[in-house]
Protein backbone atom coordinates (compact mmCIF):
# COMPACT_ATOMS: atom_id res chain seq x y z
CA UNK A 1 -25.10 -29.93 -35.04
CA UNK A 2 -21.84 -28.06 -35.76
CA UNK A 3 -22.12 -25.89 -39.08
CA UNK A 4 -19.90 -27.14 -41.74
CA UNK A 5 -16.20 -24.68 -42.25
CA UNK A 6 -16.69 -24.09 -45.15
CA UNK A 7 -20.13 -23.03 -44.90
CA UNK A 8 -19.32 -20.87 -42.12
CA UNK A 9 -16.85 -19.44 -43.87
CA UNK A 10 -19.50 -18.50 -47.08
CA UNK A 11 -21.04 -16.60 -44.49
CA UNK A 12 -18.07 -14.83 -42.89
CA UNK A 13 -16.48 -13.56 -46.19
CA UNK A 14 -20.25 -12.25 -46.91
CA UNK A 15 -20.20 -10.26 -43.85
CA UNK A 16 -22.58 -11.61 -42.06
CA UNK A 17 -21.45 -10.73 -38.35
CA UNK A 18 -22.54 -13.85 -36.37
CA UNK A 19 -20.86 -16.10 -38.64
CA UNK A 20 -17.35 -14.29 -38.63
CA UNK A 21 -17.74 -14.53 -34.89
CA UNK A 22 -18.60 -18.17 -34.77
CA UNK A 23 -15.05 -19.25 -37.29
CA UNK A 24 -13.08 -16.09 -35.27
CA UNK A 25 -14.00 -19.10 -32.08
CA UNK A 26 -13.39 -22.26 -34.46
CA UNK A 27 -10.16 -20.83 -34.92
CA UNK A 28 -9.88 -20.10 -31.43
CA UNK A 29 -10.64 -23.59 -30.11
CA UNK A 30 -8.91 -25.47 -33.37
CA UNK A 31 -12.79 -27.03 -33.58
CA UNK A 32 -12.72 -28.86 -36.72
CA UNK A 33 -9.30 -27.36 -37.79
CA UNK A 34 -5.96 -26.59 -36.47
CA UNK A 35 -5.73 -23.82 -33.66
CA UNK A 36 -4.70 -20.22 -35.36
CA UNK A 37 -5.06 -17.16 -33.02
CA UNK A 38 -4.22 -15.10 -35.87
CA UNK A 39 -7.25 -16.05 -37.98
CA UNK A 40 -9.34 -15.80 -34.89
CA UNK A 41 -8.09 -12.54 -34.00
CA UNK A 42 -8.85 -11.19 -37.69
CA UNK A 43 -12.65 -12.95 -37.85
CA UNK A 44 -13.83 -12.01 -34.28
CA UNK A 45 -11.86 -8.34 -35.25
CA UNK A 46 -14.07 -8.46 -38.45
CA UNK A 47 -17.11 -9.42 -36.40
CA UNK A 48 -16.49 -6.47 -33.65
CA UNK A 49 -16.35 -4.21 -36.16
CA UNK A 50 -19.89 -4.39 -36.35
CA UNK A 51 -20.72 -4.60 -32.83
CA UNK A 52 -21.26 -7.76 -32.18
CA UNK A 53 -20.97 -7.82 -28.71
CA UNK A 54 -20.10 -11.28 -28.19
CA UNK A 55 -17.24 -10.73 -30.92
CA UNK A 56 -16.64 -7.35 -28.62
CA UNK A 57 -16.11 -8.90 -25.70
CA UNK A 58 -13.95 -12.17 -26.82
CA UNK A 59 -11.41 -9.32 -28.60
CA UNK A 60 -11.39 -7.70 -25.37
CA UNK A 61 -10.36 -11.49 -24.09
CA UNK A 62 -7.87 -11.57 -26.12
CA UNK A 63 -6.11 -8.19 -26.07
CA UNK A 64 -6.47 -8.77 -21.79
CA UNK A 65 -4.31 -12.13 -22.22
CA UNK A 66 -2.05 -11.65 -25.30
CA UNK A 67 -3.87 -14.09 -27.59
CA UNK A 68 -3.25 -13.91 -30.99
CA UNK A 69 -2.78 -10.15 -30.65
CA UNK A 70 -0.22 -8.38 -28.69
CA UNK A 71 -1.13 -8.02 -25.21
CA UNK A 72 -2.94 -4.70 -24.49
CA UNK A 73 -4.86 -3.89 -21.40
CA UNK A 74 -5.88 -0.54 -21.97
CA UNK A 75 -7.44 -1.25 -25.48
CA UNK A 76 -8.82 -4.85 -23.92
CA UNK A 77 -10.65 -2.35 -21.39
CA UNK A 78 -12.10 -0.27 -24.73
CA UNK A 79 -13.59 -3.17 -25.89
CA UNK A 80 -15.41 -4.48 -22.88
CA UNK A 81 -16.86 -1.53 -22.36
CA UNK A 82 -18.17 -1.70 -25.63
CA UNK A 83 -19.89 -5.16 -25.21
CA UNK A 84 -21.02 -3.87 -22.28
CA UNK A 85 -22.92 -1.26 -23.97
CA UNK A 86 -24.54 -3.59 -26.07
CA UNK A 87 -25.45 -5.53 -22.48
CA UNK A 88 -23.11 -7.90 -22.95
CA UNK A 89 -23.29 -9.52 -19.24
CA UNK A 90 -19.80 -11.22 -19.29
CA UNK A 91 -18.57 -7.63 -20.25
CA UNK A 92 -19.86 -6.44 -17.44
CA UNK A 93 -18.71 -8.77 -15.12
CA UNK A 94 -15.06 -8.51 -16.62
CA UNK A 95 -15.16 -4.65 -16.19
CA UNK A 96 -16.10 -5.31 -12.25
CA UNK A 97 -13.23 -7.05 -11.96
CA UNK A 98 -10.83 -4.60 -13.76
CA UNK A 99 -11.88 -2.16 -11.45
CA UNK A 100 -12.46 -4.04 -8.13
CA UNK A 101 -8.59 -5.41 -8.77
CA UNK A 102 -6.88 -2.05 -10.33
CA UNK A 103 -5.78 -4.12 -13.84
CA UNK A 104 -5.18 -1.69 -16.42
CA UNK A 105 -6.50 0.99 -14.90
CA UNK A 106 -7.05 2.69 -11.08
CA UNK A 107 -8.69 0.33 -8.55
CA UNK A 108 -12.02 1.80 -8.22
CA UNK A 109 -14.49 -0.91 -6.42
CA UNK A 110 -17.26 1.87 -6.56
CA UNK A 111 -17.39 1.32 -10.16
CA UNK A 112 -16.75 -2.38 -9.93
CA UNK A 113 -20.67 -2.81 -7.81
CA UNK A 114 -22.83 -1.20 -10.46
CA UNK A 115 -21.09 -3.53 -13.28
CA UNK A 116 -22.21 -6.82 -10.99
CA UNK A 117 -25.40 -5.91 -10.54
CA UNK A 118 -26.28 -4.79 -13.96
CA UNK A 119 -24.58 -8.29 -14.57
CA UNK A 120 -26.93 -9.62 -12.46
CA UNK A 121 -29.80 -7.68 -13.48
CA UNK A 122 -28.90 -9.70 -17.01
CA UNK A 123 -29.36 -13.27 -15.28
CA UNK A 124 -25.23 -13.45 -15.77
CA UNK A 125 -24.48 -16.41 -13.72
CA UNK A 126 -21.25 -15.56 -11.57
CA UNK A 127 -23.20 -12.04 -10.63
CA UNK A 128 -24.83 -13.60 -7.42
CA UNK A 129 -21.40 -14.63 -5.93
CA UNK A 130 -19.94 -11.24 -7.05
CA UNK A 131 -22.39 -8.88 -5.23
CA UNK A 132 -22.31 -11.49 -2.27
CA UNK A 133 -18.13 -11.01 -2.23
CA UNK A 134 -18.71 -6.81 -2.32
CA UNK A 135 -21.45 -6.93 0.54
CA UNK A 136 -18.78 -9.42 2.30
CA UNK A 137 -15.74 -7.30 2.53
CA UNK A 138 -17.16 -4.10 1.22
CA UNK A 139 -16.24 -3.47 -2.31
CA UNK A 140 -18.45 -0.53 -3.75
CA UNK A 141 -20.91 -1.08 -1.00
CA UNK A 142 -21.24 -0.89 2.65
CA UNK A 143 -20.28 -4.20 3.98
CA UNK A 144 -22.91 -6.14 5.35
CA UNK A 145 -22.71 -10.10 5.98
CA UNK A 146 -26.18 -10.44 6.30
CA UNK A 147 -26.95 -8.87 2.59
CA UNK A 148 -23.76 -11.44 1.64
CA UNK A 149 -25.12 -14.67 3.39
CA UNK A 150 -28.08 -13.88 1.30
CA UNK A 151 -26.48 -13.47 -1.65
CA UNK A 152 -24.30 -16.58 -1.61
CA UNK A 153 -27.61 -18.72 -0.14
CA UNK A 154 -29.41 -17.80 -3.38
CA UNK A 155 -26.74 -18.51 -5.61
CA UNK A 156 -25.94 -21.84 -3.67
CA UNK A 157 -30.10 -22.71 -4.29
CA UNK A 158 -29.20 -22.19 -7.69
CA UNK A 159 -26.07 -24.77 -7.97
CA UNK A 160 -23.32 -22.22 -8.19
CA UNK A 161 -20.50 -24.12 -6.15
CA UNK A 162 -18.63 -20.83 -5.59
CA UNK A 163 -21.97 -19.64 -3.59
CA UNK A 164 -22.29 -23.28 -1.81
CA UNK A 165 -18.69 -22.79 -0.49
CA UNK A 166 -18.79 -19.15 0.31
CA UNK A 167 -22.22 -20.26 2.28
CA UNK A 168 -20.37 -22.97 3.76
CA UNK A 169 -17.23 -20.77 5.46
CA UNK A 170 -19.92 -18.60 6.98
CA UNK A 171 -21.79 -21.27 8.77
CA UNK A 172 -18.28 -21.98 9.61
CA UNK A 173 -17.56 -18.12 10.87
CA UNK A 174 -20.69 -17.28 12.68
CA UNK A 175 -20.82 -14.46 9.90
CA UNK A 176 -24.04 -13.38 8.95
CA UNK A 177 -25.51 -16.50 10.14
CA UNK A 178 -25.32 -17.81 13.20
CA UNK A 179 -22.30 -20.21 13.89
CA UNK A 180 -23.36 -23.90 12.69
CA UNK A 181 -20.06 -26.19 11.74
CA UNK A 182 -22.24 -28.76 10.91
CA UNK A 183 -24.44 -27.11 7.99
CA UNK A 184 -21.08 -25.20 6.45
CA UNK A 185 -19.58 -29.26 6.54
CA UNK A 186 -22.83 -30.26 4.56
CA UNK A 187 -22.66 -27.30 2.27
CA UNK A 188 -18.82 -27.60 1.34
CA UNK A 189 -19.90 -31.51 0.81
CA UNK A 190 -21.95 -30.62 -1.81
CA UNK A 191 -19.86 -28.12 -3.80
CA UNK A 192 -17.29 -30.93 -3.88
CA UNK A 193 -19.94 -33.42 -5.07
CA UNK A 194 -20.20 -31.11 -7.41
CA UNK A 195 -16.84 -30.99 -8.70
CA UNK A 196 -15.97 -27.74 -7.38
CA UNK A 197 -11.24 -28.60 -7.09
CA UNK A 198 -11.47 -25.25 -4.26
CA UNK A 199 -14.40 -27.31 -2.13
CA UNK A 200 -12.86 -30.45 -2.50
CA UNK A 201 -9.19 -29.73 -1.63
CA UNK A 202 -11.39 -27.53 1.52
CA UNK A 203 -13.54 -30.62 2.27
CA UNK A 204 -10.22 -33.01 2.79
CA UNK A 205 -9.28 -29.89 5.55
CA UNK A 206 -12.81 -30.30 7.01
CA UNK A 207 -12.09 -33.71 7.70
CA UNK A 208 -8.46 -33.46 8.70
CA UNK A 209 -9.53 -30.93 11.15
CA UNK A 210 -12.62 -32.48 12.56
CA UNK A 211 -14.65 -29.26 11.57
CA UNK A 212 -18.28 -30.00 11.65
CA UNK A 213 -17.19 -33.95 11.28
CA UNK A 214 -15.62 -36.30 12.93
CA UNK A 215 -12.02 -36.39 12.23
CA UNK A 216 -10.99 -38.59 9.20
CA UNK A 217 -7.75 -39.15 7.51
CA UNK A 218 -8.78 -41.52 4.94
CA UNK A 219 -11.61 -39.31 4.03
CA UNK A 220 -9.33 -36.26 3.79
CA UNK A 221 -6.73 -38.67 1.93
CA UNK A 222 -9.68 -38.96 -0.81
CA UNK A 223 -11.21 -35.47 -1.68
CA UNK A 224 -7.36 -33.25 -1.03
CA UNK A 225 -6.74 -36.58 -3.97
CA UNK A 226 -9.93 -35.25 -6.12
CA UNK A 227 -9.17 -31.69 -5.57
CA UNK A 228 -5.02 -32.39 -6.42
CA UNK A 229 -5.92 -34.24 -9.66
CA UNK A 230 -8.02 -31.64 -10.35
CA UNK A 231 -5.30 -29.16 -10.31
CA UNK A 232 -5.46 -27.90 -7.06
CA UNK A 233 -1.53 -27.04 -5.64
CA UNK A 234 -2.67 -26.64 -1.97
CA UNK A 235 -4.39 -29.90 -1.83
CA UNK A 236 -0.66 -31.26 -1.85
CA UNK A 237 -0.15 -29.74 1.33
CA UNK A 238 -3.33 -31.24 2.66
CA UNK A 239 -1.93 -34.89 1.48
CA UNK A 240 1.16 -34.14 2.68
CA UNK A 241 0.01 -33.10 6.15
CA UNK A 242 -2.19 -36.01 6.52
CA UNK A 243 0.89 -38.89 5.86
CA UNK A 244 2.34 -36.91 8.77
CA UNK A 245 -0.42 -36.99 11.08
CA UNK A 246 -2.36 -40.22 10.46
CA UNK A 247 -1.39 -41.91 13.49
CA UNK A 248 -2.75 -45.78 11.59
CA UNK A 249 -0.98 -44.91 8.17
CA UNK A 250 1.82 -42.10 9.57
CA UNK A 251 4.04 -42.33 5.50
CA UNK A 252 7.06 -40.18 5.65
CA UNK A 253 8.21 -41.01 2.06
CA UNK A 254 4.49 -40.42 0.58
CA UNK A 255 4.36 -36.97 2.83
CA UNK A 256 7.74 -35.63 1.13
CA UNK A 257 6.63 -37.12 -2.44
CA UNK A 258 3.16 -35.27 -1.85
CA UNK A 259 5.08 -31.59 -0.23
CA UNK A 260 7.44 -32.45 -3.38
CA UNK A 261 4.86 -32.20 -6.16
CA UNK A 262 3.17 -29.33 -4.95
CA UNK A 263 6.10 -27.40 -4.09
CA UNK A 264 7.03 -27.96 -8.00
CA UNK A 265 3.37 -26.61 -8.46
CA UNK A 266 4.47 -23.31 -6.43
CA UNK A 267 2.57 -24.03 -3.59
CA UNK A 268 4.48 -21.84 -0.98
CA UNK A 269 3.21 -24.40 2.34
CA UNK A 270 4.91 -27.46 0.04
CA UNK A 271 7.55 -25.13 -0.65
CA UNK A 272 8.20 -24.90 3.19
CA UNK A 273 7.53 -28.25 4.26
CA UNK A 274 9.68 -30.05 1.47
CA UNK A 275 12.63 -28.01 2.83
CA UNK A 276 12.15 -28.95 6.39
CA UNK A 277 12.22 -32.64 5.12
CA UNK A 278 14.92 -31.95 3.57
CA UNK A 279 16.90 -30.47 6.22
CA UNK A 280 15.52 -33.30 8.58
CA UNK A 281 16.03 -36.43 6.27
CA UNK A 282 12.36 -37.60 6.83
CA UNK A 283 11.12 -39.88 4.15
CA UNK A 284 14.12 -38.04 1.72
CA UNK A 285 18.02 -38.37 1.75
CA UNK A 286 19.28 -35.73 3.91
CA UNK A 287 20.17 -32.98 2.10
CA UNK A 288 20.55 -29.24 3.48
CA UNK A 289 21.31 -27.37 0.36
CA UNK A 290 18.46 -28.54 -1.17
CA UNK A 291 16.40 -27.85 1.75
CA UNK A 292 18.02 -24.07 1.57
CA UNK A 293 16.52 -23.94 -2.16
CA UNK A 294 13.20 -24.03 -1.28
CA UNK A 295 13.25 -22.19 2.09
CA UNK A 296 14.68 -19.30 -0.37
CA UNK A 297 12.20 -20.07 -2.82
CA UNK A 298 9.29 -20.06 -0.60
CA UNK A 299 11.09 -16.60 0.80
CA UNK A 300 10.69 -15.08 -2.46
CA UNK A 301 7.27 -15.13 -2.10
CA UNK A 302 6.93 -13.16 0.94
CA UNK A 303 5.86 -16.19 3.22
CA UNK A 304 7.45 -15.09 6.76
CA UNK A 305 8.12 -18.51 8.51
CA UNK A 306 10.20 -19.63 5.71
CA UNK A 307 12.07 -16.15 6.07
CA UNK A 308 12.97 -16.86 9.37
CA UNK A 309 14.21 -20.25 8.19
CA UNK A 310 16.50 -18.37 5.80
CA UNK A 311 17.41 -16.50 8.72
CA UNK A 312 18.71 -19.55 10.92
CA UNK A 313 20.23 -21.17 8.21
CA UNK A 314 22.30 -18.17 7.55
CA UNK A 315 23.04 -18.54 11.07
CA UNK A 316 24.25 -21.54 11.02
CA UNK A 317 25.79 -22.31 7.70
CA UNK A 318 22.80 -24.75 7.08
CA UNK A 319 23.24 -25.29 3.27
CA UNK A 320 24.54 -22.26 2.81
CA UNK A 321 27.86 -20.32 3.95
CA UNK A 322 27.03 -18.33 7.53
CA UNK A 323 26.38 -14.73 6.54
CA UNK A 324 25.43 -12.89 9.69
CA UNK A 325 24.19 -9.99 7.81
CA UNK A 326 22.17 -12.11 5.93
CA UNK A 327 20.64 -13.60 8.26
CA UNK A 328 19.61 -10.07 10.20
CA UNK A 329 18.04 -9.53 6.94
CA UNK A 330 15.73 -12.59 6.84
CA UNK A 331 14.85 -11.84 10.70
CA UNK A 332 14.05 -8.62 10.49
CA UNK A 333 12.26 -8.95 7.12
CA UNK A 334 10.45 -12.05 8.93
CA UNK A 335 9.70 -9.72 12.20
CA UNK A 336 8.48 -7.18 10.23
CA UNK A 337 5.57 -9.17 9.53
CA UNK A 338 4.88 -9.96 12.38
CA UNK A 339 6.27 -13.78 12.51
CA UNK A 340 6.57 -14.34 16.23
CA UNK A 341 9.37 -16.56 16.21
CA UNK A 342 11.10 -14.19 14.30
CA UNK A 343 10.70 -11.22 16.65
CA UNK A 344 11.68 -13.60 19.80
CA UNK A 345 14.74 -13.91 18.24
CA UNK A 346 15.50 -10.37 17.44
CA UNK A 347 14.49 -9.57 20.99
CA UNK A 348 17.39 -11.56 21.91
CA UNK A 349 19.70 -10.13 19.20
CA UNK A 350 18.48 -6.86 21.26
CA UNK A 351 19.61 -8.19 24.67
CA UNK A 352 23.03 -9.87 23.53
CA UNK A 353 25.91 -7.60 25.07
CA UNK A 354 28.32 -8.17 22.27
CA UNK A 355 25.71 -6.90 19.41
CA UNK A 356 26.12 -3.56 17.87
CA UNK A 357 22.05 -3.43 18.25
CA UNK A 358 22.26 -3.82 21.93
CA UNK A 359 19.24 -2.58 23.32
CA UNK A 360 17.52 -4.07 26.31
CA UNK A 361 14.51 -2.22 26.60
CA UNK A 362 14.00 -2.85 22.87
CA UNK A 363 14.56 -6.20 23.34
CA UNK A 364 11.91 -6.44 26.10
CA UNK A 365 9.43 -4.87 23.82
CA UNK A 366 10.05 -7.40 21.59
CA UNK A 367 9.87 -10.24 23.58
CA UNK A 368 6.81 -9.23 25.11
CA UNK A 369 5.32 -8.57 21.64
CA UNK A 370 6.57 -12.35 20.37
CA UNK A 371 4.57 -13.64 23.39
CA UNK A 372 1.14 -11.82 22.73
CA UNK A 373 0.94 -13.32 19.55
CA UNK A 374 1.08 -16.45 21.06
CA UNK A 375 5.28 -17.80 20.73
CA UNK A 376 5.34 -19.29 24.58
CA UNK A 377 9.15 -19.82 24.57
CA UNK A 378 9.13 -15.85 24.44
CA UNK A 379 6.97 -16.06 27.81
CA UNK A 380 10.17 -17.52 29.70
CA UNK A 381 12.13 -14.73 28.21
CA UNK A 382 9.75 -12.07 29.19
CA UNK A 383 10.00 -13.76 32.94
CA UNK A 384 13.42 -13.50 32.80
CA UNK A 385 13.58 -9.88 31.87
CA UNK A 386 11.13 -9.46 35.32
CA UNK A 387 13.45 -11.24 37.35
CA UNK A 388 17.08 -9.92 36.62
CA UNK A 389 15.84 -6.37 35.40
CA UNK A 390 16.78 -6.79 32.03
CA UNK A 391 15.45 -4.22 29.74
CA UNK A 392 12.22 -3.05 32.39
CA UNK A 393 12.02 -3.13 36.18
CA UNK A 394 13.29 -6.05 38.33
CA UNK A 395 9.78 -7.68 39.41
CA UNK A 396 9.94 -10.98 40.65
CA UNK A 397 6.06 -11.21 41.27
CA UNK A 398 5.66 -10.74 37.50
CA UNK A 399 8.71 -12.94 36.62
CA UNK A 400 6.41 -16.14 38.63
CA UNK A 401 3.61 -15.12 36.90
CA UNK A 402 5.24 -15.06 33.53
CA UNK A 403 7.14 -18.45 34.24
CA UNK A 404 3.76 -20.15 35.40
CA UNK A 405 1.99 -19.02 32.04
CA UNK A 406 4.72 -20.32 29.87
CA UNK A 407 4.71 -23.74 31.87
CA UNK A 408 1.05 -23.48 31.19
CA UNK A 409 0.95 -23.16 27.59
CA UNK A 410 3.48 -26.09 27.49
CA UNK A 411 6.89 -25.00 27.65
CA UNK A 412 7.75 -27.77 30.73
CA UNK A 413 11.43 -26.30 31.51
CA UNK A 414 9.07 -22.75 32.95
CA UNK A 415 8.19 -25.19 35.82
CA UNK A 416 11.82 -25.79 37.03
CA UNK A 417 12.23 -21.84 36.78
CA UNK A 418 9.17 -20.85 38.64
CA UNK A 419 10.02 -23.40 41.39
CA UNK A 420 13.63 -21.44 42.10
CA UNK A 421 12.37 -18.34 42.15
CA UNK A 422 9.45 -19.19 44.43
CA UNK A 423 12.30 -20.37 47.26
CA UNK A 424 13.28 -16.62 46.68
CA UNK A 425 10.29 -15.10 47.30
């Protein structure tokens, strides 16, 4: 039964500690009056004082975010380490993270591990899926997938949906465990039962790419739904992506409305996809400026394909006036992260006669690098480069070889190449 205000109050302006930290939170939540962060600031303050640790750690809350104090990471960092030295387990386990991500203060994940597992060592909750992340990838710790399977198993046992899911993608991986789609599918399951948004937006994938189920739009439809409502960006995408592809109920209009919500909820795929829609006129008026607003938004954010959209509508005056330097900028900015569209096309920048950056051998490079990560149009131009000596030795051997890879991997207009030269040969 919740303790009367004014009672709780008696007790606060008496000093007793627990009770200035219970109003400090009433305050805090506007339970049973209106929301002040001031007053909660000055009861939990009040409350810290005499080191309360739960009161110690909240402050430290609050100075982290900027809630009814000015924000202050440095002094937010004083006070969880206080609460922590009262073995406050939630201090702990915000400490691990100050340190494992370098807030306030130098990254140091060899100081984050101890903090988990005297969090753990406390019974905190989230400490299981913490130590399994560091023995995953190796934060404070040698990494060690078997130590994290383990980890994330005995937090999943326990109900932690974090631990189900993180069990889940390494059935998925082979890591740690050996490869089994089907138990990482029946593992994600239940951390979406459980009304885990991350599982469920990552359950409506496992179903719209048939991994470790049969493939199933309508199913996917449903849980990227949950997981959307649930205030999941990405699970836009997912929605999107599935009105595409669902050959039965194929919706351009609901795939744009879907791209277009989570676009507006910074989701940099919806960003991307919107503004292809845009540009194309598919279930949306036509309409390229608009479509250059979110390539350049989605840009902004470092995401390379949309970079190399930038690029070729610089190129070609696609909502935007043509700006050649521009567009070099986007490329190579594109390129340089290793986009392999994007460093085809500078290879060709590199083999164009007229361009100040003429450079054939450069240019082969750079096709040849475009085709090992997989861009198959680049495998034509890496044939060509064999067969007229463009930027590496004329070899027409390796030019048929090169053409009959790119006509296997799909590009059909290889075939018609490879049968010419082969009348030379």
């Amino acid at each position: 039964m919740t303790e009367d205000l004014g009672e709780l109050r008696a007790k606060a302006e008496q000093g007793d500690a627990a009770s200035q930290y219970q109003l400090g939170i009433r305050y805090f939540l506007g339970d049973g009056t209106d929301q002040n962060l001031e007053e909660a600031y000055r009861w939990i303050s009040e409350s810290a004082k005499q080191d309360y640790s739960d009161a110690m750690y909240t402050l430290g809350i609050m100075y982290r975010s900027g809630l009814g104090v000015k924000k202050d990471g440095r002094t937010a960092m004083e006070w969880f380490l206080k609460s922590a030295g009262k073995n406050n387990s939630n201090a702990m386990i915000a400490l691990g993270e100050i340190y494992e991500d370098g807030a306030f203060t130098e990254r140091d994940p060899d100081k984050a591990y101890p903090y988990y597992r005297q969090a753990h060592d406390r019974s905190h909750p989230k400490a299981v899926f913490k130590l399994g992340r560091c023995s995953e990838y190796g934060i404070g710790t040698e990494r060690d997938p078997k130590a994290a399977f383990d980890w994330y198993l005995t937090g999943a046992h326990n109900g932690d949906t974090e631990c189900m899911s993180a069990v889940a993608m390494m059935y998925y991986e082979g890591s740690g465990v050996e490869r089994q789609p089907e138990e990482g599918f029946k593992w994600l399951s239940l951390a979406a039962m459980s009304g885990d948004a991350v599982a469920q937006c990552d359950l409506g994938a496992a179903y719209y790419n048939a991994s470790g189920t049969p493939k199933d739009f309508a199913k996917a439809v449903h849980w990227f739904q949950q997981s959307a409502d649930n205030g999941i960006p990405e699970a836009y995408y997912g929605l999107g992506s599935c009105y595409l592809k669902d050959p039965i109920h194929k919706n351009y209009s609901q795939a744009a409305f879907n791209f277009d919500k989570g676009a507006q909820a910074g989701d940099i795929s919806c960003m991307r996809n919107l503004g292809l829609m845009l540009y194309e006129g598919l279930g949306i008026p036509r309409d390229e400026k608009a479509a250059f607003g979110w390539f350049l938004k989605a840009a902004m954010q470092d995401d390379p394909e949309t970079e190399f959209y930038l690029c070729c509508c610089y190129l070609g005056g696609t909502g935007v006036e043509e700006d050649y330097g521009r567009a070099l900028e986007w490329c190579l900015k594109s390129a340089n992260a290793g986009y392999a569209p994007a460093i085809n096309n500078l290879g060709s920048l590199y083999m164009t006669e007229s361009s100040d950056m003429y450079d054939p051998a450069k240019g082969f490079q750079l096709y040849m690098e475009a085709a090992d990560r997989g861009f198959h149009i680049a495998d034509v131009n890496v044939a060509k480069c064999y067969e007229y000596g463009l930027g590496t030795e004329k070899n027409l051997s390796k030019a048929l070889e090169w053409y009959e890879k790119a006509y296997a991997n799909g590009v059909k207009e290889a075939r018609g190449f490879a049968d010419d030269l082969k009348r030379q040969l």
